[in-house]
Protein backbone atom coordinates (compact mmCIF):
# COMPACT_ATOMS: atom_id res chain seq x y z
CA UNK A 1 0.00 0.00 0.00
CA UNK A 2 2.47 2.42 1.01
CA UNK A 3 4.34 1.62 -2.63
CA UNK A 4 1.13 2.19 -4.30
CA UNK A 5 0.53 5.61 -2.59
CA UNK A 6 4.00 6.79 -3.25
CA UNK A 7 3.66 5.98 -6.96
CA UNK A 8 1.17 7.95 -7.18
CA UNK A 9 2.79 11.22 -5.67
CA UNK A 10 5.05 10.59 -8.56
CA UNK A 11 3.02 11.61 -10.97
CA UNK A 12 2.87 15.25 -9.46
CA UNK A 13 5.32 17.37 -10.03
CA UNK A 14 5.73 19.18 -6.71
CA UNK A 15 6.18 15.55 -4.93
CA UNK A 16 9.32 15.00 -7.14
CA UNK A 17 10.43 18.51 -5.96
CA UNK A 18 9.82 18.33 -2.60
CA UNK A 19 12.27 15.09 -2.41
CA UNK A 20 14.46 15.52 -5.00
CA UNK A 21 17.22 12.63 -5.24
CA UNK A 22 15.44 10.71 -2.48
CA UNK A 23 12.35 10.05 -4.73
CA UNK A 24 14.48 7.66 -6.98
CA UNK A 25 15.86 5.85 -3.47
CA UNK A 26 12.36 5.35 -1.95
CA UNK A 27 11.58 3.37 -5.09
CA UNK A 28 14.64 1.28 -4.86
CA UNK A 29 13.87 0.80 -1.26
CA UNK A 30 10.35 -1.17 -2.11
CA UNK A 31 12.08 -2.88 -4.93
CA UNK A 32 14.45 -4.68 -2.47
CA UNK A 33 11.93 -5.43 0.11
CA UNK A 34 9.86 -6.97 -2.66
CA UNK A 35 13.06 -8.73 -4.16
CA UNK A 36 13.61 -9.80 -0.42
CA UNK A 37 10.18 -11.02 -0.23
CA UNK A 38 10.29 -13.10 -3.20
CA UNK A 39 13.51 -14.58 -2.04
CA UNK A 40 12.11 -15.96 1.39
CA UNK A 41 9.12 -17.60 -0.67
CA UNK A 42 11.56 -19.04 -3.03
CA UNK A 43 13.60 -20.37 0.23
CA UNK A 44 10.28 -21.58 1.83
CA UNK A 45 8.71 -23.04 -0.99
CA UNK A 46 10.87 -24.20 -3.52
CA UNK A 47 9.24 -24.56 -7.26
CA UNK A 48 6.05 -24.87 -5.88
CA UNK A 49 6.23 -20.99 -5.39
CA UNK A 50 5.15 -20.76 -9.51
CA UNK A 51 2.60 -22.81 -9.02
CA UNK A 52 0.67 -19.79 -8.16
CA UNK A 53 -0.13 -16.95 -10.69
CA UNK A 54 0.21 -14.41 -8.40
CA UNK A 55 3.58 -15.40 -7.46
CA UNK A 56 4.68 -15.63 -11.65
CA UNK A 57 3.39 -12.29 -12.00
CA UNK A 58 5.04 -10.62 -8.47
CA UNK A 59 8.80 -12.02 -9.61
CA UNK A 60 8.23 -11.06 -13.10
CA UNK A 61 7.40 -7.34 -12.22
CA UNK A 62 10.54 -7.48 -9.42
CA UNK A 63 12.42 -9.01 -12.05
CA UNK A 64 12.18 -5.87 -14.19
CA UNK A 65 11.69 -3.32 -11.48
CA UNK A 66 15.72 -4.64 -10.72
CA UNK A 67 16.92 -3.69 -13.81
CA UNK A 68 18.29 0.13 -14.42
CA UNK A 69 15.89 2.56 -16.22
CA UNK A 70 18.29 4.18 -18.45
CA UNK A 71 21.12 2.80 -21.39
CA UNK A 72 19.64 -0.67 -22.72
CA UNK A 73 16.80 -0.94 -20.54
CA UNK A 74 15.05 2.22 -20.61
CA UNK A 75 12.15 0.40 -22.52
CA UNK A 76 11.42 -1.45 -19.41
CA UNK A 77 10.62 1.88 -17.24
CA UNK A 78 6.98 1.59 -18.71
CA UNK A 79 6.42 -2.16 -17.54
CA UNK A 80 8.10 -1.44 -13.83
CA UNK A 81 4.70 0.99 -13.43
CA UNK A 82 2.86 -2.09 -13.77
CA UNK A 83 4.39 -2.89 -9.73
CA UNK A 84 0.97 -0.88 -9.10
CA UNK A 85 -1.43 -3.94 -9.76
CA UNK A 86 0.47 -5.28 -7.05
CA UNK A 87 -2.16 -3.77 -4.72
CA UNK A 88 -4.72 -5.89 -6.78
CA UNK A 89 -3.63 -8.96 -4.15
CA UNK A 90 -5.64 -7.18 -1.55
CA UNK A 91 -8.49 -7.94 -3.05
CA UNK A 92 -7.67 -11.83 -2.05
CA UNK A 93 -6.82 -10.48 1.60
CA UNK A 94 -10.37 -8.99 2.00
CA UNK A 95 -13.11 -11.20 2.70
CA UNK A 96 -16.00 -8.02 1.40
CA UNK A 97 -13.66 -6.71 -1.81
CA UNK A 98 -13.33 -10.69 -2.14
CA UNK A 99 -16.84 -11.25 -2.62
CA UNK A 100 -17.34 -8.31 -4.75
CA UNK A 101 -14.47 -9.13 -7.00
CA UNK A 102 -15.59 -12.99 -7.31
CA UNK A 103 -19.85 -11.35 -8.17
CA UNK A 104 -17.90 -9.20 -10.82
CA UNK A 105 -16.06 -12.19 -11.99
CA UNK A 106 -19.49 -14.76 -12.33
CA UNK A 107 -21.46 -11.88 -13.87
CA UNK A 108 -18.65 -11.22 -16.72
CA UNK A 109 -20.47 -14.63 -18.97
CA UNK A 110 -24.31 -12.65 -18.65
CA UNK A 111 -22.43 -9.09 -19.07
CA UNK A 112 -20.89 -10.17 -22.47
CA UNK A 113 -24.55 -11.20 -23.54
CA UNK A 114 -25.45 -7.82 -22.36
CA UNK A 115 -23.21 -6.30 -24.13
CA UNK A 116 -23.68 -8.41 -27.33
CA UNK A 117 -27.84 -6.88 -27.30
CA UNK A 118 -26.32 -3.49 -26.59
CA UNK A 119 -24.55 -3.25 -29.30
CA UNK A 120 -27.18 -4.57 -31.57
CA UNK A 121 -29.05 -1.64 -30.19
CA UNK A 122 -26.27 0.58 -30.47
CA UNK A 123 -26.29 -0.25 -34.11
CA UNK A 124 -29.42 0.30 -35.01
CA UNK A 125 -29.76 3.27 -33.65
CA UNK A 126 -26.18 4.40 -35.00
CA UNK A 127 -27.63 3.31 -38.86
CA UNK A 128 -31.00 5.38 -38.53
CA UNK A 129 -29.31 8.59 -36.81
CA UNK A 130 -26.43 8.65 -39.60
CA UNK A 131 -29.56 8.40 -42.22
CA UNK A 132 -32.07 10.75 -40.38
CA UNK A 133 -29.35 13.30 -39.22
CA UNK A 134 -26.05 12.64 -41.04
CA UNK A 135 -26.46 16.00 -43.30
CA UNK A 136 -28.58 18.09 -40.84
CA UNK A 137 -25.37 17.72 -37.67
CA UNK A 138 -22.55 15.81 -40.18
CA UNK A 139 -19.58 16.35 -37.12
CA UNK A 140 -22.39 14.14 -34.64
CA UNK A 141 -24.09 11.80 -37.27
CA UNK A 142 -21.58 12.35 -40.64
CA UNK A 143 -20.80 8.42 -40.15
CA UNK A 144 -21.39 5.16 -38.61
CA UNK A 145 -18.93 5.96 -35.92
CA UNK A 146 -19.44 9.59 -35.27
CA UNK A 147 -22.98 8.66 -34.53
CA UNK A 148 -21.73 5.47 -32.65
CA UNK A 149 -19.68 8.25 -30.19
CA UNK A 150 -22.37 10.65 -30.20
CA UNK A 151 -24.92 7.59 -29.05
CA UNK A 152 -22.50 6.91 -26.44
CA UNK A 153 -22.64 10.85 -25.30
CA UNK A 154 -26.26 10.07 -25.00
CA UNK A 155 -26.50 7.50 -22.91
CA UNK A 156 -23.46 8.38 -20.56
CA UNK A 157 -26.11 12.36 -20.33
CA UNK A 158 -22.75 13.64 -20.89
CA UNK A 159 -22.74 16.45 -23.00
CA UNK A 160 -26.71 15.26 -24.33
CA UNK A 161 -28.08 18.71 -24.70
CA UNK A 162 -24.87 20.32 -27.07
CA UNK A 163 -25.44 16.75 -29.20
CA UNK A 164 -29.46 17.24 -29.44
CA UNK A 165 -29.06 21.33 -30.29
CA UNK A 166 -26.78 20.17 -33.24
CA UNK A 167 -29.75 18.62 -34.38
CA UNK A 168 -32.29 20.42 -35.96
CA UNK A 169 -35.08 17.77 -37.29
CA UNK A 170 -38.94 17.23 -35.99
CA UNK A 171 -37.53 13.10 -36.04
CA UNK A 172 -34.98 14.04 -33.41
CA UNK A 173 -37.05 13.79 -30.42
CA UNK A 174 -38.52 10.61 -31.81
CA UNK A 175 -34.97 9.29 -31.70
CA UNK A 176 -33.19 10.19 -28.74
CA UNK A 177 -35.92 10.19 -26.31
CA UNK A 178 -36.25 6.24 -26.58
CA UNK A 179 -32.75 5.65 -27.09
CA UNK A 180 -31.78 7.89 -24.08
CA UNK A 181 -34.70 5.84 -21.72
CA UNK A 182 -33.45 2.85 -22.42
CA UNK A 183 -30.04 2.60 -22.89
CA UNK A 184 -29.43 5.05 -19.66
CA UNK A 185 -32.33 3.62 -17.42
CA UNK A 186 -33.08 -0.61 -18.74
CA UNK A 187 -29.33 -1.56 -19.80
CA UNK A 188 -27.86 0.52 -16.95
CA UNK A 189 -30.65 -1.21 -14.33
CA UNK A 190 -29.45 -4.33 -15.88
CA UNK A 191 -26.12 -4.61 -15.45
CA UNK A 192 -26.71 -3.79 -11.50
CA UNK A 193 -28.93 -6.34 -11.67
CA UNK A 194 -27.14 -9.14 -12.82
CA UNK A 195 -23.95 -8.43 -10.57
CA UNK A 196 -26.58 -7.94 -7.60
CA UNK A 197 -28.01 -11.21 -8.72
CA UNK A 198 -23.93 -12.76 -8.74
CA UNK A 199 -23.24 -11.40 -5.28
CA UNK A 200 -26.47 -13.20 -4.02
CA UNK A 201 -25.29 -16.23 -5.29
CA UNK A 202 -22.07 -16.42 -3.92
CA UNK A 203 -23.41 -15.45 -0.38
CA UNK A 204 -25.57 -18.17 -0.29
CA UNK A 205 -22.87 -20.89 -1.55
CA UNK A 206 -20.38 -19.21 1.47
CA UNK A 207 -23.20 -19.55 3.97
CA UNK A 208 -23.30 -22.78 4.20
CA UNK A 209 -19.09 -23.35 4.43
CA UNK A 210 -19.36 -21.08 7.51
CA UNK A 211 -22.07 -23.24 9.13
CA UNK A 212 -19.74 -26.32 8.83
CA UNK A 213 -17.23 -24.25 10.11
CA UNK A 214 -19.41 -23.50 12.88
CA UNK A 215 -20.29 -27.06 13.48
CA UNK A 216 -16.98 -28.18 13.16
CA UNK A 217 -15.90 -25.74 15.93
CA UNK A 218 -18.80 -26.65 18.35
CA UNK A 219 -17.50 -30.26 17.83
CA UNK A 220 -13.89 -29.46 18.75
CA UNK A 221 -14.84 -27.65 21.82
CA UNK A 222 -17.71 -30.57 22.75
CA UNK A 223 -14.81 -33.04 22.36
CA UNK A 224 -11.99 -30.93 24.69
CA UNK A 225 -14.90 -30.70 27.25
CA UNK A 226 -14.74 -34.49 27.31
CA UNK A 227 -11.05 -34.76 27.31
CA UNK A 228 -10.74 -32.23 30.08
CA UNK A 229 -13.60 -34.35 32.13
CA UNK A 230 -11.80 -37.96 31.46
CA UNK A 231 -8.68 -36.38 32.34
CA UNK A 232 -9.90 -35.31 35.41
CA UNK A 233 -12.44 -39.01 36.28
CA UNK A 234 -8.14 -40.37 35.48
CA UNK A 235 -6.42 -37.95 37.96
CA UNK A 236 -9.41 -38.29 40.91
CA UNK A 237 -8.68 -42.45 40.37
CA UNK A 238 -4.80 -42.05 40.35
CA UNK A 239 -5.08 -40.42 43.72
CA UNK A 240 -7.79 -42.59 45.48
């Protein structure tokens, strides 16, 4: 975390002023705890340490992060920024951002399918406003793309009212009206449905691991009651 925070003072202007030559020796300072870190795994676990993906991916990124920034290996000063999805592991640490990630994950098969119908819609749409409006506003509706970005605008309401002025046709309100209600309001609602609907379902598939946990707990303490009570029935017959 604290490597992730002070990669991101880096990219202002007055945190590289402020510390000057020590910037560049703060960074080295993470890279050899991180180099360190993979070290002790690699003395711990052996070659069952790339087994896991996040471990391949941690001594890649040290890997690189070791080598200079200048000469030869300047080109690798763009992948060394990539030591920021490092912070992505604490979504495993977590148990909430765990089961948000893992909804987000499950829902990504139904969100393709969403996004499959969307742009159906987006197409069709995109074909009639380049025909309806393509000479009235040509730099919203000129082509298939413009009027693919300006759609976009639309639903996003960013910018909607400068892209409807532009158009100046008694069809335009016939157009963007339904496209804005659903494509901001029924897709939109739909996609928070179908995580919300993903989150649900991985609730109710943990619930029942922590019940077993729970009975597996009340066992273990039933069963050291009864040690603790024949231990004692042993110790009050040793001394009679």
């Amino acid at each position: 975390m604290l490597n992730a925070i002070t990669m991101g003072l880096e990219t202002f202007s007055w945190w590289g002023k402020l510390l000057g030559p020590s910037l560049s020796v703060i960074d080295r300072i993470f890279v050899w705890i991180f180099a360190a870190e993979i070290i002790l795994k690699l003395y711990a676990r052996g070659f069952r340490f790339f087994k896991s993906n996040w471990n391949n991916f941690d001594f890649i990124i040290v890997a690189l992060s070791l080598l200079p920034g200048n000469g030869v290996f300047s080109c690798f000063r763009v992948v060394r920024a990539l030591r920021i999805f490092r912070t992505a592991r604490l979504f495993g640490k977590i148990e909430n951002l765990r089961i948000i990630v893992s909804a987000m994950l499950k829902a990504l098969p139904n969100l393709g399918w969403l996004f499959v119908v969307l742009m159906i819609f987006f197409y069709i749409f995109a074909v009639l406003s380049t025909t309806l409006f393509g000479k009235i506003a040509p730099e919203q509706f000129g082509t298939l793309f413009s009027s693919f970005y300006s759609l976009f605008s639309l639903m996003t309401m960013e910018g909607w009212q400068d892209t409807v002025d532009a158009v100046r046709s008694p069809y335009a309100r016939w157009v963007f009206i339904p496209f804005m209600l659903i494509s901001s309001y029924i897709f939109l609602n739909l996609v928070i449905g179908i995580i919300v609907a993903a989150m649900e379902d991985i609730l109710k598939q943990e619930q029942p691991q922590e019940k077993e946990r729970e009975q597996l707990l009340n066992e273990i303490k039933n069963l050291s009651q009864q040690i603790s009570e024949i231990k004692e029935l042993l110790d009050s017959r040793k001394e009679k």
